[in-house]
Protein backbone atom coordinates (compact mmCIF):
# COMPACT_ATOMS: atom_id res chain seq x y z
CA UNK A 1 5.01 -17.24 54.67
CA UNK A 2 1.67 -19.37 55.19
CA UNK A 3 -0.61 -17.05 54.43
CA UNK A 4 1.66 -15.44 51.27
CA UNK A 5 1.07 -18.90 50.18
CA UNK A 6 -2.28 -19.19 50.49
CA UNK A 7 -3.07 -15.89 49.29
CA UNK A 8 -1.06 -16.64 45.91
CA UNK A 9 -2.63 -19.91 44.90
CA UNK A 10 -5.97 -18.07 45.69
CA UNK A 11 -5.33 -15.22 43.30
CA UNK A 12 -4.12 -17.89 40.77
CA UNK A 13 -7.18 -19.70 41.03
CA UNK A 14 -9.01 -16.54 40.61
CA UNK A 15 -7.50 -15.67 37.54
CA UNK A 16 -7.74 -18.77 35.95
CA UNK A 17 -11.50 -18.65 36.52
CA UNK A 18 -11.71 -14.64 35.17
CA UNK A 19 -8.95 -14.98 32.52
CA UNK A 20 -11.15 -16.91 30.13
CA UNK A 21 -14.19 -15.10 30.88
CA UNK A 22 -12.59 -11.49 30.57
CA UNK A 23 -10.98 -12.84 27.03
CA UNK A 24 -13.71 -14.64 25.89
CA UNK A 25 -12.88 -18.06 25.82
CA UNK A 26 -13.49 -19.75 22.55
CA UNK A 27 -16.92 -21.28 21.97
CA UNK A 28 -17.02 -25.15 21.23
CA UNK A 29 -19.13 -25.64 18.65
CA UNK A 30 -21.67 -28.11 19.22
CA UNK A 31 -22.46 -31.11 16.76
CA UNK A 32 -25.08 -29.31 14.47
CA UNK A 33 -23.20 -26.06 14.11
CA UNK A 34 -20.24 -28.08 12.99
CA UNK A 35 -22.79 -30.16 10.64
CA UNK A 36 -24.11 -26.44 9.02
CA UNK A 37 -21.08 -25.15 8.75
CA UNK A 38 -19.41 -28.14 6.81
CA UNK A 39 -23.15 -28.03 4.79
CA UNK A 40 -22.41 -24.67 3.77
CA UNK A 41 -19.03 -24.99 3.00
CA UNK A 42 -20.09 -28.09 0.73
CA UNK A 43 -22.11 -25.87 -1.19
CA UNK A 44 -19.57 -23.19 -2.07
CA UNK A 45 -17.37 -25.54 -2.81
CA UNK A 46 -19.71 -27.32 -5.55
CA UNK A 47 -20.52 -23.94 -6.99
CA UNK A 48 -16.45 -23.40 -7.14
CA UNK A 49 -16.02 -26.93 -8.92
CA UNK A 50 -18.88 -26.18 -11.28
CA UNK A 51 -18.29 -22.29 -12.57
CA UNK A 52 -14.17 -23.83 -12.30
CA UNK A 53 -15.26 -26.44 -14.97
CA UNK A 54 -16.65 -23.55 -17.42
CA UNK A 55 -13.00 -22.12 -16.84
CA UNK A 56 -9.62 -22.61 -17.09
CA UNK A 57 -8.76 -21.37 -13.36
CA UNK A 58 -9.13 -23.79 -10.47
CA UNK A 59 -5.97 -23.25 -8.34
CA UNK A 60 -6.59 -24.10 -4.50
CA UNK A 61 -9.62 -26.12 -5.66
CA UNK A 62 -7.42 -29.72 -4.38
CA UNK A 63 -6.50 -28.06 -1.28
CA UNK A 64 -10.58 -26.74 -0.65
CA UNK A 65 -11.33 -30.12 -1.35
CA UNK A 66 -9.09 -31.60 0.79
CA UNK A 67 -9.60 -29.29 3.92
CA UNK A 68 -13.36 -30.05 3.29
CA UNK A 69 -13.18 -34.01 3.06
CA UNK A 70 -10.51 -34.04 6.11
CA UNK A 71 -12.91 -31.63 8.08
CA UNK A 72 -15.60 -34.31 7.13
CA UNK A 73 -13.44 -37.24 8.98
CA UNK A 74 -12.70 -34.88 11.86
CA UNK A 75 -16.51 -34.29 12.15
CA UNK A 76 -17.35 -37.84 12.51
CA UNK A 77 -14.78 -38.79 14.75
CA UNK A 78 -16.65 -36.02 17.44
CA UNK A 79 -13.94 -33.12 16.83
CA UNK A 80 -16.12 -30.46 15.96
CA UNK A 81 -13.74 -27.55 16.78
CA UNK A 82 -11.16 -29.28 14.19
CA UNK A 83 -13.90 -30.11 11.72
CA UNK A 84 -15.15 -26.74 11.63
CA UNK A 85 -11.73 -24.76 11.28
CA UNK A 86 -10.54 -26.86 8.56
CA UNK A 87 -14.46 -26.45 7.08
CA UNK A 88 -13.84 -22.62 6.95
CA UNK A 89 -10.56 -22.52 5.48
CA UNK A 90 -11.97 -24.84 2.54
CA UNK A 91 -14.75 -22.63 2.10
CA UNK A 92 -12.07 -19.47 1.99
CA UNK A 93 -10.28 -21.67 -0.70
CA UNK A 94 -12.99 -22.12 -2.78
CA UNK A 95 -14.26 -18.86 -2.50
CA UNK A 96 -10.74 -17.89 -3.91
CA UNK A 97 -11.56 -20.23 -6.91
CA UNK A 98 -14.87 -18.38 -7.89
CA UNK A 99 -13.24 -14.89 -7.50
CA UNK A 100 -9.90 -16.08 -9.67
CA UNK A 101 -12.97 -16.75 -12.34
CA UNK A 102 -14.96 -13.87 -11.89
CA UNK A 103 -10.93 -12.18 -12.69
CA UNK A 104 -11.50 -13.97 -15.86
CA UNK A 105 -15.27 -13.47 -16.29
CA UNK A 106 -14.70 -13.05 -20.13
CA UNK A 107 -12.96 -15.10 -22.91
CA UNK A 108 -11.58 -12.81 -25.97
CA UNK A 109 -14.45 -12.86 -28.16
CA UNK A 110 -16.69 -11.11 -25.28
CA UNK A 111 -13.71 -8.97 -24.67
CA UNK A 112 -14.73 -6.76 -27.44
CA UNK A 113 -18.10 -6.12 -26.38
CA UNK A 114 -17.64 -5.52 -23.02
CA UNK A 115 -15.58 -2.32 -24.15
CA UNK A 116 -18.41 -1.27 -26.45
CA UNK A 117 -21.43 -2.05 -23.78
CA UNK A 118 -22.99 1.00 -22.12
CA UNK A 119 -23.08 1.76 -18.45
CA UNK A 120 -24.27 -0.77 -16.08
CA UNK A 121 -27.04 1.98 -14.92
CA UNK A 122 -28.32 2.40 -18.20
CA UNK A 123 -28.66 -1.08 -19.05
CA UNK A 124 -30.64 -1.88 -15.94
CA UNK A 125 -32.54 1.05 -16.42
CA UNK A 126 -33.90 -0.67 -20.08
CA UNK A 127 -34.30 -3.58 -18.14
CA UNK A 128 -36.83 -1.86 -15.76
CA UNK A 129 -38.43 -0.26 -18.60
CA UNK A 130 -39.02 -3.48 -20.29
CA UNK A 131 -41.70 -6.13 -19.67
CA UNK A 132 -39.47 -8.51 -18.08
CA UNK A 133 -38.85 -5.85 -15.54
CA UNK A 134 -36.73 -6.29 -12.08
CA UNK A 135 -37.75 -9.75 -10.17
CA UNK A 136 -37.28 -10.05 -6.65
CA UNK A 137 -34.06 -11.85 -5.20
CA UNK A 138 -36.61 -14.26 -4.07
CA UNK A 139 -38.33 -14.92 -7.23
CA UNK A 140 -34.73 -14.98 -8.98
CA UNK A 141 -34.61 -19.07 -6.76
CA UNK A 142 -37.06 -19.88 -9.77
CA UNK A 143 -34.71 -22.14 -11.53
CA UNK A 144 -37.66 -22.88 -14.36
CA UNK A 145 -36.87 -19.58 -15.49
CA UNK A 146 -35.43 -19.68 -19.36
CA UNK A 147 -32.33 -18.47 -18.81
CA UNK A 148 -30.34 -20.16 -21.78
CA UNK A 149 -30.86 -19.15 -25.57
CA UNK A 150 -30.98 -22.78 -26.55
């Protein structure tokens, strides 16, 4: 009966130890991946709030916001697992606010023209034709570059 015993809270202790390994035991995040992660988040969530302001559709913008400033509390208080699960579901929020705008990328007036426009090939392909030519993803960062008719 001893050694039944024994031999059970060995193989308990042995799978406690394995368990986690086998399953892959969450990660805690450590202080500065927390810290990027909320960074990131903060800037898809300005980029939501400022293409949201151009619209008319912002819903789940309050509850980005709020995920983000409570994951901003939790971050400073040392709870970086919290900080950065509540930082991710802000930035899923807000993401959800840019694509409900991209839904509504045009107003009525442009409406009308997007029906007329020709294929999206052939317009970039007068685009590499042209002088201005294709610029580089890179280059694109150039915010000097006039890109209002004003």
């Amino acid at each position: 009966m001893k050694k039944i015993l024994i031999t059970g809270l060995l193989a308990s202790v042995m799978l406690s130890m394995i368990l986690p390994v086998v399953f892959g035991a969450a990660p805690k995040p450590s202080r500065e991946d927390a810290r990027r992660i909320i960074g990131r988040t903060a800037a898809v969530i300005l980029t939501a709030q400022q293409v949201a302001t151009q619209g008319e559709k912002n819903k789940g913008l309050g509850l980005s916001v709020s995920h983000q400033v409570y994951a901003v509390g939790l971050f400073r208080q040392g709870l970086y697992s919290e900080a950065v699960f509540h930082s991710l579901r802000a930035r899923v929020l807000a993401a959800q606010v840019i694509k409900q705008l991209k839904d509504a990328l045009y107003d009525r007036m442009e409406e009308k023209y997007v029906q007329e426009s020709p294929a999206a090939s052939e317009l970039d392909q007068k685009v590499r034709e042209s002088n201005t030519g294709i610029i580089s993803d890179q280059e694109a960062l150039n915010t000097s570059l006039p890109l209002d008719a004003n």
